[in-house]
Protein backbone atom coordinates (compact mmCIF):
# COMPACT_ATOMS: atom_id res chain seq x y z
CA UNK A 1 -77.39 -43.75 -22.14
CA UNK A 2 -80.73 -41.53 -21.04
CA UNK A 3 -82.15 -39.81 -23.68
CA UNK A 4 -81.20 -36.00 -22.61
CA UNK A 5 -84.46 -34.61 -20.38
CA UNK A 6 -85.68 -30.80 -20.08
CA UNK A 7 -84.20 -29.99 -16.71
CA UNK A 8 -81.71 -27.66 -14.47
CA UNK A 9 -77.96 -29.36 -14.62
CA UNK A 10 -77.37 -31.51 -11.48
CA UNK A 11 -74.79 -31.58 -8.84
CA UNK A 12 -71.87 -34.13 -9.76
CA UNK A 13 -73.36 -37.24 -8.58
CA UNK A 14 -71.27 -38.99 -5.45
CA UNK A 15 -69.38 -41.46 -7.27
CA UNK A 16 -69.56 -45.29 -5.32
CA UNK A 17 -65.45 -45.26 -5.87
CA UNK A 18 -64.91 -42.61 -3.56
CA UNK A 19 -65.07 -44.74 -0.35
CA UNK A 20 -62.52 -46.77 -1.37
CA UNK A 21 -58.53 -46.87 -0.51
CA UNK A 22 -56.73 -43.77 -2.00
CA UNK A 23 -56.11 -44.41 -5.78
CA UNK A 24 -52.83 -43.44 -7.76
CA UNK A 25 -54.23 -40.38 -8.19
CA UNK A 26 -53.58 -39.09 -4.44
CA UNK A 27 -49.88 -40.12 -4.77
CA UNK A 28 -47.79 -37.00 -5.21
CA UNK A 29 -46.00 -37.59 -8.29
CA UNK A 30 -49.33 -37.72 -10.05
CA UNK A 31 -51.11 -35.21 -9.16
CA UNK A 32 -47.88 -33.28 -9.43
CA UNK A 33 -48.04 -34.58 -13.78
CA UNK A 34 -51.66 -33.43 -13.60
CA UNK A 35 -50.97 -30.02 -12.51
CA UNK A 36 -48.59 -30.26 -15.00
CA UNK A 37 -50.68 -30.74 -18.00
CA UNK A 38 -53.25 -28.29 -16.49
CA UNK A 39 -50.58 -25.78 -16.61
CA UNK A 40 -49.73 -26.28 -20.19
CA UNK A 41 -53.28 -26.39 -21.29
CA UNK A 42 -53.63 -22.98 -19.97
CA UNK A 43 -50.78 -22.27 -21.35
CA UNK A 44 -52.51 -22.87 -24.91
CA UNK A 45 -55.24 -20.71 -23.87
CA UNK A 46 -53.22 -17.67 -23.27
CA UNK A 47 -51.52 -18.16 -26.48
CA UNK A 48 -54.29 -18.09 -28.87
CA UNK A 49 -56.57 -15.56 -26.91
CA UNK A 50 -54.71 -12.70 -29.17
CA UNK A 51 -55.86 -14.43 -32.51
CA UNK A 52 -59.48 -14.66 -31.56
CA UNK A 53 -61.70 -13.80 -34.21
CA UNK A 54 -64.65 -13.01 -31.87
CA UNK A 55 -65.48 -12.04 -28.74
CA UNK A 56 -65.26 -15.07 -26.58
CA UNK A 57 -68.58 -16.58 -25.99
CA UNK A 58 -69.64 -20.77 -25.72
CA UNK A 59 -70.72 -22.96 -28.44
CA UNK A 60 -74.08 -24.19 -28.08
CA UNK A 61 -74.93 -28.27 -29.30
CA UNK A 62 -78.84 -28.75 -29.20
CA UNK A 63 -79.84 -32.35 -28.97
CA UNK A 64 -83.08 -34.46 -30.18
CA UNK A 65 -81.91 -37.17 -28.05
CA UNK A 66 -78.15 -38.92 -27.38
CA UNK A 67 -76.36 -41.44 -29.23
CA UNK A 68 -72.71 -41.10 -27.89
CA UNK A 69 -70.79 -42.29 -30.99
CA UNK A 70 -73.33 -40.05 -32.96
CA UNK A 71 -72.40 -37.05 -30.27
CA UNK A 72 -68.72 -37.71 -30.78
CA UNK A 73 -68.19 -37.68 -33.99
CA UNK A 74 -70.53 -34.32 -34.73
CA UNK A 75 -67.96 -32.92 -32.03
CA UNK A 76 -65.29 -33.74 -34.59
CA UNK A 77 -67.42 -32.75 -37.65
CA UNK A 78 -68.14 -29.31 -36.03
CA UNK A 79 -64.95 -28.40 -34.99
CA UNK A 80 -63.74 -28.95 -38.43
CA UNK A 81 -65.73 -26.51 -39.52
CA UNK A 82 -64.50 -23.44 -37.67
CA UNK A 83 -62.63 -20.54 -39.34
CA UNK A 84 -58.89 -20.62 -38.20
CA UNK A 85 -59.47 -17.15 -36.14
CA UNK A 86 -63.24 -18.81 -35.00
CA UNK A 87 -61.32 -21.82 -33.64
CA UNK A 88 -58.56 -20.00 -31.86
CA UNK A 89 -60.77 -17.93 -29.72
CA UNK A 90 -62.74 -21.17 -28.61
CA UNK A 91 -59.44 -22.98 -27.74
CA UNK A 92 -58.36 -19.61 -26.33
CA UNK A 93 -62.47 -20.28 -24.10
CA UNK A 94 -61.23 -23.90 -23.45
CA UNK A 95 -63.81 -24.95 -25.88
CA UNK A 96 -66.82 -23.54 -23.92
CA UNK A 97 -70.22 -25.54 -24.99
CA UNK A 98 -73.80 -25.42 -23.65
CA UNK A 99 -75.48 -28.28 -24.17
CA UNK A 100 -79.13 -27.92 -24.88
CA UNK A 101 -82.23 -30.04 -25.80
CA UNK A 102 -84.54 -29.51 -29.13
CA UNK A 103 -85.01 -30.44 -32.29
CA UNK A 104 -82.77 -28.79 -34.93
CA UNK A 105 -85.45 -29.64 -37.75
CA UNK A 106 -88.03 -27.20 -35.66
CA UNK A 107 -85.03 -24.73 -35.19
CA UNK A 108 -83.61 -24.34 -38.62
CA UNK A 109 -85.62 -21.80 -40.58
CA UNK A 110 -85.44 -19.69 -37.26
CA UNK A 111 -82.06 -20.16 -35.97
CA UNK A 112 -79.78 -21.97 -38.54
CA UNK A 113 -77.23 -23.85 -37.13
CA UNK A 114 -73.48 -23.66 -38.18
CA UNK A 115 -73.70 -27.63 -38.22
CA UNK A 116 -76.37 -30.01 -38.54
CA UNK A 117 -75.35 -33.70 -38.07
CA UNK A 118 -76.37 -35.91 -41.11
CA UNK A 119 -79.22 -37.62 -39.33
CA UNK A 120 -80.85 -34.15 -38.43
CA UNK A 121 -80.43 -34.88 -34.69
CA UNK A 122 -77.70 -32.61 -33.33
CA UNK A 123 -76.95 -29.02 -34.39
CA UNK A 124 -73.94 -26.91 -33.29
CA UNK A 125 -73.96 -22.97 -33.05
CA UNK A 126 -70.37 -21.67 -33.18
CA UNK A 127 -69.25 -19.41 -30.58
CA UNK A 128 -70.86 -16.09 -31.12
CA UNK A 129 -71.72 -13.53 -28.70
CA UNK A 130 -75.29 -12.20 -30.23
CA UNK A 131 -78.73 -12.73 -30.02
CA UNK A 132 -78.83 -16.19 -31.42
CA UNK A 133 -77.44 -17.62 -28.45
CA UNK A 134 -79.38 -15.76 -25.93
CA UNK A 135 -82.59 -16.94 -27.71
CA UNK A 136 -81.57 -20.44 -27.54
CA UNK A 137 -80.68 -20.58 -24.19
CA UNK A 138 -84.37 -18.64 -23.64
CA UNK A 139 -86.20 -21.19 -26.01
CA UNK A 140 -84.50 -24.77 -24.65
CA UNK A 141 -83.78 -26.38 -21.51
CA UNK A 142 -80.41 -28.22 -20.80
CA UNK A 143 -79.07 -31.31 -21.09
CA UNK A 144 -79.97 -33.56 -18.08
CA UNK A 145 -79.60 -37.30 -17.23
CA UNK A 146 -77.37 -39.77 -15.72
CA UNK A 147 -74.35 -42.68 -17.28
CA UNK A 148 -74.43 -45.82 -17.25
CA UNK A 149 -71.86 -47.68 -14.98
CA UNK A 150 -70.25 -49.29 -17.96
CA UNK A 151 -71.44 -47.56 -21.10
CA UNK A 152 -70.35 -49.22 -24.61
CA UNK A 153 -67.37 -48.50 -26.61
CA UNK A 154 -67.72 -46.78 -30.16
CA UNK A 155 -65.58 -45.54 -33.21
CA UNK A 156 -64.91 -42.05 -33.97
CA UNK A 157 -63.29 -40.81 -37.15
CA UNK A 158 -60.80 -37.75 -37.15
CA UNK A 159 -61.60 -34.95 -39.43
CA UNK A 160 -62.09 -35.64 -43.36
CA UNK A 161 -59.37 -34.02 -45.60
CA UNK A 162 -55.74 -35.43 -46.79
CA UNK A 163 -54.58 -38.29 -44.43
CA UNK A 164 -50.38 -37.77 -44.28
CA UNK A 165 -49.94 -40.65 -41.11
CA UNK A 166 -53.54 -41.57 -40.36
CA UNK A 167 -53.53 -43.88 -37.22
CA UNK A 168 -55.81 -45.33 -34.59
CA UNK A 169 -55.95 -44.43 -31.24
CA UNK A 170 -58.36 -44.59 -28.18
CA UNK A 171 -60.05 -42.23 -25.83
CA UNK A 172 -60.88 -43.34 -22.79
CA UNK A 173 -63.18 -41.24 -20.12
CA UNK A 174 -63.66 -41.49 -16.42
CA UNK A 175 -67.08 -41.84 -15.78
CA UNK A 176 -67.33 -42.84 -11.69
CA UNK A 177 -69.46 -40.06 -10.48
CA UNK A 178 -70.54 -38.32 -14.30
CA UNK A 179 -73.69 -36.91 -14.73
CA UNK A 180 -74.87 -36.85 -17.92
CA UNK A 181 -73.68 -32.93 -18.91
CA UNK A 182 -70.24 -33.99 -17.42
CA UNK A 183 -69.93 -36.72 -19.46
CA UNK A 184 -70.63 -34.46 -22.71
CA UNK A 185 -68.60 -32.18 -21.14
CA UNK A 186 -65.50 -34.11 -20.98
CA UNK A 187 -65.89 -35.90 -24.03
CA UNK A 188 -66.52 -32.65 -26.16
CA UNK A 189 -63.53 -30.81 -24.35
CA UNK A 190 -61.04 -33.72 -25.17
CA UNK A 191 -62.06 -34.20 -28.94
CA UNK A 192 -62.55 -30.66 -29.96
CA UNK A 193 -59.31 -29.81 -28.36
CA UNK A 194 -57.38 -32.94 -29.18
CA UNK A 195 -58.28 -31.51 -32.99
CA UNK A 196 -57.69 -28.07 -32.80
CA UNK A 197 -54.15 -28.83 -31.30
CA UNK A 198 -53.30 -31.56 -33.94
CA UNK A 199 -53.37 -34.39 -31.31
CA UNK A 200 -56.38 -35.66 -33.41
CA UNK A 201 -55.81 -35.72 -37.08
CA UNK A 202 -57.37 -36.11 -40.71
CA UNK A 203 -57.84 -40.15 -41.26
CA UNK A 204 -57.57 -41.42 -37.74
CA UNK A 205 -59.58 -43.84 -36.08
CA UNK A 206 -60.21 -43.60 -32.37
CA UNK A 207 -62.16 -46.49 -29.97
CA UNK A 208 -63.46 -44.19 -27.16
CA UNK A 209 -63.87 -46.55 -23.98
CA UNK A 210 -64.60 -45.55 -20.52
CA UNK A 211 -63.44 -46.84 -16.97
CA UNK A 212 -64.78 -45.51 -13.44
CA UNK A 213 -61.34 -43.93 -12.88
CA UNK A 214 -58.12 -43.36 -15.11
CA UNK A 215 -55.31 -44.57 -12.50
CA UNK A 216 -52.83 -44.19 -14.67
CA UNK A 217 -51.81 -42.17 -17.65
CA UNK A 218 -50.81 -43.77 -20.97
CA UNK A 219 -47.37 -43.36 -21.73
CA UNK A 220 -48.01 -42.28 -25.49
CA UNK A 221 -50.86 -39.87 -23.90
CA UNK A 222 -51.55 -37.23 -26.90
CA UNK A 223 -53.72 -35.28 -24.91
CA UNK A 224 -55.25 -36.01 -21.47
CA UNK A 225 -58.14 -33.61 -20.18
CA UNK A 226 -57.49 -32.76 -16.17
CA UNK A 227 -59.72 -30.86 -14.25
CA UNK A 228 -60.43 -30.23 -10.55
CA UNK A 229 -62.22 -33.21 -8.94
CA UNK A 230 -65.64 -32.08 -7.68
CA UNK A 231 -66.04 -34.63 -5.57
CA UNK A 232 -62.16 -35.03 -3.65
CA UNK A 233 -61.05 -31.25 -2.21
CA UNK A 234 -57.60 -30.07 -3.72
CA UNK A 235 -57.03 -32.71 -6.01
CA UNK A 236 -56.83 -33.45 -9.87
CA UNK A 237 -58.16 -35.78 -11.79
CA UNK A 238 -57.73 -36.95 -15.59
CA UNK A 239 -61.24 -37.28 -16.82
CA UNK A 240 -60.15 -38.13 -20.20
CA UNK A 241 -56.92 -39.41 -22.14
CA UNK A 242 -56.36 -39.99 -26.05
CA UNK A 243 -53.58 -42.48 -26.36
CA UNK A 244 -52.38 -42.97 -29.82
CA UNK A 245 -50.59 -46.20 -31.03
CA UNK A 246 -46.75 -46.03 -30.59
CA UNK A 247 -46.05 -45.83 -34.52
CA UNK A 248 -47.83 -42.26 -34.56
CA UNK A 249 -45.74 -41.11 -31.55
CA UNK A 250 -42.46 -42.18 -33.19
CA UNK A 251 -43.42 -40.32 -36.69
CA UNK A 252 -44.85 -37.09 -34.84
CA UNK A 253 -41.56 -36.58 -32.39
């Protein structure tokens, strides 16, 4: 993938799939499940937005430059890192994040991250609605740059701690039509969220993969991330979907 560059977010780029005959996801029944699983994801939202423990206000990642598998997993390592009443109000803010580019060695002794990766390169700020953001946002441009057509798969581990039914899984995102910030977007959303709603556990093991669309949903589907479709009027689409392997199913239900 492009390095992240200093400039203004783009438009969703017009994905080369959208000529194309009508995929599953136009059929009723699907976009029917979609609206579904937007509903209950909202649902989630309104029931942790009384045990926020701030204001709600975005996290802010600031990049030196993008590895994806390095990206994903400091999503995981971050979000592990939360206070329970920190963590509620950003699930309660659908896991808000602004995605900026610097170096965190430069920014530490002024702004000191919550999180620094282990290679120095990415550093998360957890949702807080002072000054510290502000200044960021003042200091750094965002995240820019475009996705591969077929980017390569990668590893992520779940959250350290005590491993009760530690399984592997896999993550797989929609990228026809991503920019760059969408792509982080997506990804962030689904493994920050898949965490702080259990779907993504202590020990697992998860092979994120992408595909231009996701025509259909996994039947073991842990969590799926659905949003509107920027580039098709009035529809849904599933830009994201963490399957896990049929053993974990059986022991979670």
């Amino acid at each position: 993938m492009n390095h992240p560059a200093s400039a203004p977010t783009p438009e969703p780029l017009r994905c080369p799939c959208a000529e194309r005959e009508p995929h599953q996801h136009d059929d009723e029944h699907i976009q029917r499940r979609l609206r579904e699983l937007l509903d209950a994801r909202l649902s989630v939202a309104a029931g942790h937005a009384t045990t926020a423990e701030v204001p709600r206000a975005p996290a802010v990642a600031v990049l030196r430059d993008l590895d994806p598998s390095r990206f994903a997993q400091s999503v995981v390592d971050f979000t592990a890192t939360l206070s329970p009443g920190t963590a509620a109000g950003w699930l309660a803010d659908f896991t808000r994040t602004v995605f900026l580019v610097g170096d965190p060695v430069n920014l530490a002794r002024r702004l000191p991250p919550s999180f620094t990766s282990a290679d120095r390169r990415i550093a998360w700020y957890a949702p807080h609605p002072g000054n510290r953001h502000r200044e960021l946002s003042r200091l750094l441009r965002r995240v820019d740059g475009t996705v591969p057509t077929a980017p390569p798969s990668y590893t992520v581990r779940g959250p350290s701690g005590t491993a009760q039914k530690a399984a592997s899984g896999r993550l797989t995102v929609a990228t026809c039509g991503l920019t760059l910030p969408h792509y982080l977007i997506h990804l962030s959303h689904t493994l920050a969220e898949a965490q702080l709603t259990g779907a993504l556990a202590p020990g697992d093991r998860v092979v994120v993969d992408h595909a231009p669309h996701i025509d259909r949903l996994p039947r073991r589907a842990s969590y799926t991330r659905v949003h509107t479709d920027p580039l098709r009027a009035g529809k849904l689409r599933a830009f994201a979907t963490l399957a896990q392997d049929p053993q974990r199913t059986k022991e979670r239900s």
